[in-house]
N, C-alpha and C. Protein backbone atom coordinates (compact mmCIF):
# COMPACT_ATOMS: atom_id res chain seq x y z
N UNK A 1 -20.04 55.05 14.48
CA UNK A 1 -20.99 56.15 14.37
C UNK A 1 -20.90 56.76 12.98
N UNK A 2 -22.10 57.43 12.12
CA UNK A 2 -21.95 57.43 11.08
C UNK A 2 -21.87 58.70 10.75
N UNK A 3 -21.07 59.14 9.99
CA UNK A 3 -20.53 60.66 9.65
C UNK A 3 -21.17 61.35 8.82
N UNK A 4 -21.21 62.45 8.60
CA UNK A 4 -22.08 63.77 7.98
C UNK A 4 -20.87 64.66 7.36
N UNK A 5 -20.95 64.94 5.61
CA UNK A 5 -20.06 65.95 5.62
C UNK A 5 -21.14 66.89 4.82
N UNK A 6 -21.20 68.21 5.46
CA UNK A 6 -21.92 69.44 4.84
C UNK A 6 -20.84 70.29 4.51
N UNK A 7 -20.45 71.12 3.25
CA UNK A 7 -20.24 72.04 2.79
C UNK A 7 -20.84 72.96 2.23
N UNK A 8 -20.23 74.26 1.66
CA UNK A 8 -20.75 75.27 1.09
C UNK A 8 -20.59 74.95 -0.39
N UNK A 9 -21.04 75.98 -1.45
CA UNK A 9 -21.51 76.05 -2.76
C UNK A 9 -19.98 75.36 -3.27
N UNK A 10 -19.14 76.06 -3.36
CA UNK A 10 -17.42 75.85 -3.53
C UNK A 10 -16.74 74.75 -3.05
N UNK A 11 -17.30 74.11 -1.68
CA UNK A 11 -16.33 73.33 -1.15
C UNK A 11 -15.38 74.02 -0.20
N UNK A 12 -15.08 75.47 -0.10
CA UNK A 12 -14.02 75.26 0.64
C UNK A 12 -14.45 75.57 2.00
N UNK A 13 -15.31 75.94 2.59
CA UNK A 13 -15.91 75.81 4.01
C UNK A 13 -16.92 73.88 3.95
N UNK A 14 -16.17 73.44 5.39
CA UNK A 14 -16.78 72.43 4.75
C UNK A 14 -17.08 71.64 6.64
N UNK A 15 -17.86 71.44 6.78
CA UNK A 15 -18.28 70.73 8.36
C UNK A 15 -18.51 69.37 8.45
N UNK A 16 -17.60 68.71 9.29
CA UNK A 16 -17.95 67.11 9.16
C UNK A 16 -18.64 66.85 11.16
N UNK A 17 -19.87 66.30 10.73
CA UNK A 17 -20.65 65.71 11.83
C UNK A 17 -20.91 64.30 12.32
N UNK A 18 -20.30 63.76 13.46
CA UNK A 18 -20.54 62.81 13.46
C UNK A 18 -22.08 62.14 14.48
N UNK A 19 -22.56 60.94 13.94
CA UNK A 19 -23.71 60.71 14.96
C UNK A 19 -24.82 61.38 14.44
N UNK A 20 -25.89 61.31 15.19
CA UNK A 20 -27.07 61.86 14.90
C UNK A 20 -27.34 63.33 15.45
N UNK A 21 -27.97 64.27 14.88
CA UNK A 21 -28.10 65.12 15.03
C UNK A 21 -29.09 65.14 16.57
N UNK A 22 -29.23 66.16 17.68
CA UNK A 22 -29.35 66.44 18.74
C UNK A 22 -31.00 66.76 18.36
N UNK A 23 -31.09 67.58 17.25
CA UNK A 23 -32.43 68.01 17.14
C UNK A 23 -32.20 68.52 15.60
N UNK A 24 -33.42 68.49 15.11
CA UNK A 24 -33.35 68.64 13.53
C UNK A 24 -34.91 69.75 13.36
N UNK A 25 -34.69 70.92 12.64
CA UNK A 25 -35.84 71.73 13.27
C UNK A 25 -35.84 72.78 11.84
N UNK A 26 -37.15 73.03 11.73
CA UNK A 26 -37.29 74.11 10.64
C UNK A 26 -37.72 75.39 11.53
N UNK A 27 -37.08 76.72 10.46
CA UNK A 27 -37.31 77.95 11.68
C UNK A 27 -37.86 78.82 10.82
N UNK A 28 -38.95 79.40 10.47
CA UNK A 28 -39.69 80.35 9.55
C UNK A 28 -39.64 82.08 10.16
N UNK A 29 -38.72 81.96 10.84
CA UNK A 29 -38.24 83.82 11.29
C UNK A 29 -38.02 84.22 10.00
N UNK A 30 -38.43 85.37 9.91
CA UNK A 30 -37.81 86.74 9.02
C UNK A 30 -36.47 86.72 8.77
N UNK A 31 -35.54 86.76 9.87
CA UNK A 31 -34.45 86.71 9.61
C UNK A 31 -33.60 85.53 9.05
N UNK A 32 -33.98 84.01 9.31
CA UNK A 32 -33.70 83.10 8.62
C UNK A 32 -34.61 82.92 6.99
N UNK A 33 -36.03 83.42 6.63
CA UNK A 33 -35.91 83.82 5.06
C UNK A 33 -35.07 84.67 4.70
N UNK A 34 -34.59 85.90 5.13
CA UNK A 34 -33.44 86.19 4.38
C UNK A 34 -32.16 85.61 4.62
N UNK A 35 -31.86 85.18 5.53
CA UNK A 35 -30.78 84.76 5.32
C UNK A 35 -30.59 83.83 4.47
N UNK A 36 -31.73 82.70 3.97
CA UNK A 36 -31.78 82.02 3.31
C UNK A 36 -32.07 82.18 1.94
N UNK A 37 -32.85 83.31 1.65
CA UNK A 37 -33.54 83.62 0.79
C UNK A 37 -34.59 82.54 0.26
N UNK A 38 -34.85 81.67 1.25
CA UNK A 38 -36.06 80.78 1.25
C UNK A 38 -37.18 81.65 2.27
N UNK A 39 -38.31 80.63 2.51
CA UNK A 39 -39.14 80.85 2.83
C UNK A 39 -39.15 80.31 4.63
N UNK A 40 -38.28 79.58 4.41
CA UNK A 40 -38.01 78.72 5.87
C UNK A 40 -36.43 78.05 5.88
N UNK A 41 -35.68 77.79 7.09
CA UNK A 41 -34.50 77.36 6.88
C UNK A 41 -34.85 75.92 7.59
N UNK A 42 -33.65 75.25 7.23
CA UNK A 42 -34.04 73.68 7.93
C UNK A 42 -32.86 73.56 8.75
N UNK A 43 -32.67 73.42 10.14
CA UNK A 43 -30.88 73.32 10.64
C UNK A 43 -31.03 71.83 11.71
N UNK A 44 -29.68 71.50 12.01
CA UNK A 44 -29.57 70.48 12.69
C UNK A 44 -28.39 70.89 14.03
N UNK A 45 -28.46 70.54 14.85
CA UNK A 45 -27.94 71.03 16.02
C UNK A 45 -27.44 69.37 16.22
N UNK A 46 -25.74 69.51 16.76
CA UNK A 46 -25.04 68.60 17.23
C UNK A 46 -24.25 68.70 18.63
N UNK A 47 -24.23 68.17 18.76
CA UNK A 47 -23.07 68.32 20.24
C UNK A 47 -21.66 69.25 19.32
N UNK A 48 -20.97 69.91 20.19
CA UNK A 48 -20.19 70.60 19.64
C UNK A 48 -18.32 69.42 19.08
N UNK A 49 -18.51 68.69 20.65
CA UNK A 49 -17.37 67.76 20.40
C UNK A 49 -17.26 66.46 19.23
N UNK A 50 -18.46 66.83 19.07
CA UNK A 50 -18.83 65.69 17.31
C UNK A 50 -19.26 66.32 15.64
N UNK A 51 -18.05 67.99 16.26
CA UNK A 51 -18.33 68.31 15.15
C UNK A 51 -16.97 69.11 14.50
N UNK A 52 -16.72 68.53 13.61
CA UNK A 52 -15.04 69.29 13.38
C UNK A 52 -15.47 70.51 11.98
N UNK A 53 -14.78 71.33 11.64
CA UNK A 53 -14.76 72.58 10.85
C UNK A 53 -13.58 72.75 10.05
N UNK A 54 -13.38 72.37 8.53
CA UNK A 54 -12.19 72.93 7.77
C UNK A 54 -12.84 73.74 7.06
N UNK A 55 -11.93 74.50 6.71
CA UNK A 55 -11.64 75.76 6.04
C UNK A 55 -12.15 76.61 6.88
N UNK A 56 -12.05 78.41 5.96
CA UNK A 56 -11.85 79.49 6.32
C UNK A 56 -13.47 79.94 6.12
N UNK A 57 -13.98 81.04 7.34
CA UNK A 57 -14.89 81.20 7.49
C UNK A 57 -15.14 82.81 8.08
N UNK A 58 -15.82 83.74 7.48
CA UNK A 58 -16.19 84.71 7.76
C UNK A 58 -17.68 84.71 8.82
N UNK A 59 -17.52 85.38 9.74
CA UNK A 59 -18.70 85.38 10.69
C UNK A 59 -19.63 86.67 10.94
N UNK A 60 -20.87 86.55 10.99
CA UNK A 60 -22.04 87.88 10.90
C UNK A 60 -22.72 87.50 12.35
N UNK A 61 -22.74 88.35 13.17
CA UNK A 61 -23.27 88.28 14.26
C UNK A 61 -24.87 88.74 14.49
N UNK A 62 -25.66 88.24 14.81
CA UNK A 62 -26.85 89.13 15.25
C UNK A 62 -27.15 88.85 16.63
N UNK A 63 -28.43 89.12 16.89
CA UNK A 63 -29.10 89.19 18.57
C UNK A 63 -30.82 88.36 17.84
N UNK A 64 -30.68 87.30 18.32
CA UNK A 64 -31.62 86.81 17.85
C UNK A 64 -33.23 87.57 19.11
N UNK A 65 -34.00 87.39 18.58
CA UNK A 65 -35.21 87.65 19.30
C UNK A 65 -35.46 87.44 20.93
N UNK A 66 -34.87 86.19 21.12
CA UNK A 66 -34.55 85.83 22.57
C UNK A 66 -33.52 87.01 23.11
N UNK A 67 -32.67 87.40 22.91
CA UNK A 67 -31.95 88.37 23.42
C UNK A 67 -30.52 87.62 23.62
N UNK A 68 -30.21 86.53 23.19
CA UNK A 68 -29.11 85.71 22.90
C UNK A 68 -28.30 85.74 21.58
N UNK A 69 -26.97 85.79 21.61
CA UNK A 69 -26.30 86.09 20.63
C UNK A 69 -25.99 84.98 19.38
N UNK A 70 -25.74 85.44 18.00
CA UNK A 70 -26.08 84.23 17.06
C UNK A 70 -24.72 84.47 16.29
N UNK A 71 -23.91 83.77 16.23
CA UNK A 71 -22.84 83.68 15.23
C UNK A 71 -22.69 82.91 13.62
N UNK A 72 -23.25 83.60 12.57
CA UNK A 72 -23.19 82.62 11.54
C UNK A 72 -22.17 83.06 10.87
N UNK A 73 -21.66 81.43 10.78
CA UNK A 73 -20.24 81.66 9.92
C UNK A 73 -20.80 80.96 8.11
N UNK A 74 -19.91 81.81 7.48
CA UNK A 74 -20.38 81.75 6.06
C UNK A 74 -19.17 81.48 5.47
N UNK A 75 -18.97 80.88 4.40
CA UNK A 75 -18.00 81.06 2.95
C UNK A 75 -17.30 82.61 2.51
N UNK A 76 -16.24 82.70 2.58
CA UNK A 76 -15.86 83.96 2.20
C UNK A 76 -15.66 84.02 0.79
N UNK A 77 -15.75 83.40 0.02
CA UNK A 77 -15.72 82.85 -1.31
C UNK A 77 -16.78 82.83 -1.57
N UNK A 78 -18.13 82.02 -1.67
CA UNK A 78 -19.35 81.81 -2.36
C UNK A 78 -20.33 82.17 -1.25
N UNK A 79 -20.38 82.55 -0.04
CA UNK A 79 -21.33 83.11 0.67
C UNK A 79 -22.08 82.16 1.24
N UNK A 80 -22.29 80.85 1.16
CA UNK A 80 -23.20 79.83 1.80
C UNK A 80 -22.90 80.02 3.42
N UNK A 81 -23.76 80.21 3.78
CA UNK A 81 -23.91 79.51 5.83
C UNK A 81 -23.96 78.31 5.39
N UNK A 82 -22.85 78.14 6.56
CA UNK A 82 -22.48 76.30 6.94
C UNK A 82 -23.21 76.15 8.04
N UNK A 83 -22.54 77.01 9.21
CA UNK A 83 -23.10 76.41 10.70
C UNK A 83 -23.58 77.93 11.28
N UNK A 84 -23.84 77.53 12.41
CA UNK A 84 -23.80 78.86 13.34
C UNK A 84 -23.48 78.60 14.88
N UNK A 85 -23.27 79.65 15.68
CA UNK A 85 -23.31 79.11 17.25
C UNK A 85 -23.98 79.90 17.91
N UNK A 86 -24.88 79.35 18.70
CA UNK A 86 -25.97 79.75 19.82
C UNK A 86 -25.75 80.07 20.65
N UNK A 87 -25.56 81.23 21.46
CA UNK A 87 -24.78 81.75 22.68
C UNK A 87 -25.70 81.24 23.52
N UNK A 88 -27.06 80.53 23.52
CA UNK A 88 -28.23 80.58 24.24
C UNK A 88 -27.69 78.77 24.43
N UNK A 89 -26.81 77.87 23.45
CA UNK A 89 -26.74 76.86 23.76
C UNK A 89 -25.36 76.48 23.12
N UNK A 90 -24.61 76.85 24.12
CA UNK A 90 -22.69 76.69 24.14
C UNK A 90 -22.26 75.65 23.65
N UNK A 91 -23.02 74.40 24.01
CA UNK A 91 -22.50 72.97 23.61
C UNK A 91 -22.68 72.32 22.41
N UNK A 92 -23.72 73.37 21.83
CA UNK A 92 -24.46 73.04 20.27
C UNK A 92 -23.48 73.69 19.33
N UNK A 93 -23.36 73.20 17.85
CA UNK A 93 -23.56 73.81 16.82
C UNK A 93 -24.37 73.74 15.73
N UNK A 94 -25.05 74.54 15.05
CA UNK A 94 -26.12 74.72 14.52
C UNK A 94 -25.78 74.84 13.34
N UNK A 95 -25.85 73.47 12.41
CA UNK A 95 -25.07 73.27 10.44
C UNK A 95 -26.38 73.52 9.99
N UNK A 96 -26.48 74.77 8.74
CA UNK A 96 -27.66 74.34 7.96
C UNK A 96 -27.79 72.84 7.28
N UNK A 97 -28.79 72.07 7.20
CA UNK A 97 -29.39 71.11 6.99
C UNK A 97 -29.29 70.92 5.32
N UNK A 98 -29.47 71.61 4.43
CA UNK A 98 -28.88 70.91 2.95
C UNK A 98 -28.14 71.60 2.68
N UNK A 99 -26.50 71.63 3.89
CA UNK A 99 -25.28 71.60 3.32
C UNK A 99 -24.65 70.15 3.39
N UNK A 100 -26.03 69.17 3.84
CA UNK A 100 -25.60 68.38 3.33
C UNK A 100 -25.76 67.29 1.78
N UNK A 101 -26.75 68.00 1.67
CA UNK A 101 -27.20 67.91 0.20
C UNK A 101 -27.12 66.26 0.13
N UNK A 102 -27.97 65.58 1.17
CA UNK A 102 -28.46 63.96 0.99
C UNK A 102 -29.94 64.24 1.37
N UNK A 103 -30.28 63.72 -0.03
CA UNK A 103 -31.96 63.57 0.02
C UNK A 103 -32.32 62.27 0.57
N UNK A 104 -31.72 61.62 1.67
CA UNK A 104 -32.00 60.80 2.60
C UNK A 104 -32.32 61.05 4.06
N UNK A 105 -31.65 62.62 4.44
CA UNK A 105 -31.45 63.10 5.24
C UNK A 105 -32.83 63.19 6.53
N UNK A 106 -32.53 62.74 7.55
CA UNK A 106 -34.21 62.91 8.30
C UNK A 106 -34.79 64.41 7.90
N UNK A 107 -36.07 64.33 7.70
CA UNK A 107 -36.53 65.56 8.25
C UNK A 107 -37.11 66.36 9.42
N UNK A 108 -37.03 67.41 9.05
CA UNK A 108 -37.15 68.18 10.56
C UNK A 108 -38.72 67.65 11.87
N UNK A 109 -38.25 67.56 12.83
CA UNK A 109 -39.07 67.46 13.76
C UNK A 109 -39.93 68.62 14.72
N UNK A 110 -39.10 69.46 14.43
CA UNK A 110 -39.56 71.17 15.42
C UNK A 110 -39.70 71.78 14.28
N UNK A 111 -40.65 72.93 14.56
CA UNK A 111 -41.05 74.07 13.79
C UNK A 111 -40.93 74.93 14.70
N UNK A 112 -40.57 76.01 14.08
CA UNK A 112 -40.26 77.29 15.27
C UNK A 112 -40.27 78.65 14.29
N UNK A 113 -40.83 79.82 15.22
CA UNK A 113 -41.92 80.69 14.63
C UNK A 113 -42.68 80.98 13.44
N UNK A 114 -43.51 79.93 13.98
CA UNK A 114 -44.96 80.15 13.13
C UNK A 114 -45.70 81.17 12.80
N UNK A 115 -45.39 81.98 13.50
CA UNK A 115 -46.24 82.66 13.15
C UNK A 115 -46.07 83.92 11.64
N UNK A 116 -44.73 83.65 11.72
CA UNK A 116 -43.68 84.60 10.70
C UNK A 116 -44.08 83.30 9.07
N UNK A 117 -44.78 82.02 9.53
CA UNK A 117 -44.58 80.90 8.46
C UNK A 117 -45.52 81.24 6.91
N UNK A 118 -45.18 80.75 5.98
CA UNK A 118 -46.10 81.51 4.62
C UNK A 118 -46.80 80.24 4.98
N UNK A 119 -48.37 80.29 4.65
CA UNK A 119 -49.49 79.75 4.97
C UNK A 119 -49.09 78.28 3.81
N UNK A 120 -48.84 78.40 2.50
CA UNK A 120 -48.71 77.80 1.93
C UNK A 120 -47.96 76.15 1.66
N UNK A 121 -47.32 76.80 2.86
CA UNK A 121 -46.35 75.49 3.15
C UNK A 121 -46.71 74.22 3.43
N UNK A 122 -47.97 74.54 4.60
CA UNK A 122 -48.84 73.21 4.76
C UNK A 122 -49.54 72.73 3.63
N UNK A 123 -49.47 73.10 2.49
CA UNK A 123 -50.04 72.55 1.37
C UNK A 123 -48.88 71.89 0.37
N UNK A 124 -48.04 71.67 0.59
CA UNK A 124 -46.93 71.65 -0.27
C UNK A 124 -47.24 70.33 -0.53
N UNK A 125 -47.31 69.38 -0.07
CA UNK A 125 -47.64 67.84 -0.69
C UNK A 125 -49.08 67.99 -1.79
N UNK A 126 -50.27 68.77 -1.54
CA UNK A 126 -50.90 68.79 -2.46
C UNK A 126 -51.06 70.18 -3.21
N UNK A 127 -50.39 70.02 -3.74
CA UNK A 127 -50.42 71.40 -4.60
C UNK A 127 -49.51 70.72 -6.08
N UNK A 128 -50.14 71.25 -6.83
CA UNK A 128 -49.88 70.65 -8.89
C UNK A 128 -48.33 71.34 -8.37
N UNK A 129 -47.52 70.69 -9.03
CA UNK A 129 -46.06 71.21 -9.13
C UNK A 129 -45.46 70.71 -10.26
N UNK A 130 -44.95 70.97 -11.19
CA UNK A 130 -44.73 70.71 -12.51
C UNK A 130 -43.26 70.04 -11.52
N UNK A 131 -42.90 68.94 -12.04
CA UNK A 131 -41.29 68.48 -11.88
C UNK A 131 -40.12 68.03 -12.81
N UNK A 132 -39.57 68.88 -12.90
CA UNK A 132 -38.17 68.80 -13.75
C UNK A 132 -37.28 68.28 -13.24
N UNK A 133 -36.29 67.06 -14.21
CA UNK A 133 -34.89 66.70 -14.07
C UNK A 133 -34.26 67.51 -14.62
């Protein structure tokens, strides 16, 4: 089975996944643009027993919209979210998606709240974009 290692900015929070991800999903809530300071976050959800965790990790709790509790653990050093855990789904853990930083990586299959989404996004393949190496 083929392994996944996502870390943070530093390296020292660092999540190794094995297998394919359970579900691979972009989420355009309010609260995931800021947390991201993107416009949308991209995460991948694994079985929990195919997913191991080194290093040290500071955790921020919220109450997501469902009324289910959200644990994101971050870098206490450089601040990146690695993973999070879904009180709404015990068996999951939830790694942001370019901590693994492979531009091979599937992309997401679910979209989830749209309605919070910047319109623009569906245009992103045609839209002039100047590209820099």
């Amino acid at each position: 089975m083929a392994e996944r290692r996502g870390a943070c900015c530093c390296g020292q929070l660092t999540v190794i996944c094995t297998g394919d991800a359970a579900r691979i999903s972009m989420c355009s809530c309010e609260a995931c643009q800021r947390r991201t300071g993107a416009v949308f976050s991209t995460n991948s959800r694994f079985p929990r027993e195919r997913v191991r965790i080194e290093g040290r990790s500071t955790v921020y709790r919220r109450t997501a919209d469902s009324g289910n509790g959200v644990s994101f653990h971050f870098c206490p050093d450089c601040g990146t979210t690695v993973y999070w855990e879904l009180e709404g789904f015990p068996d999951l853990i939830a790694v942001a998606s370019g901590t693994f930083a492979d531009p091979t990586y599937p992309p997401p299959t679910v979209s989830v709240w749209e309605r919070a989404k910047h319109p623009w996004i569906d245009r992103i393949g045609e839209m002039k974009i100047e590209h820099l190496d």
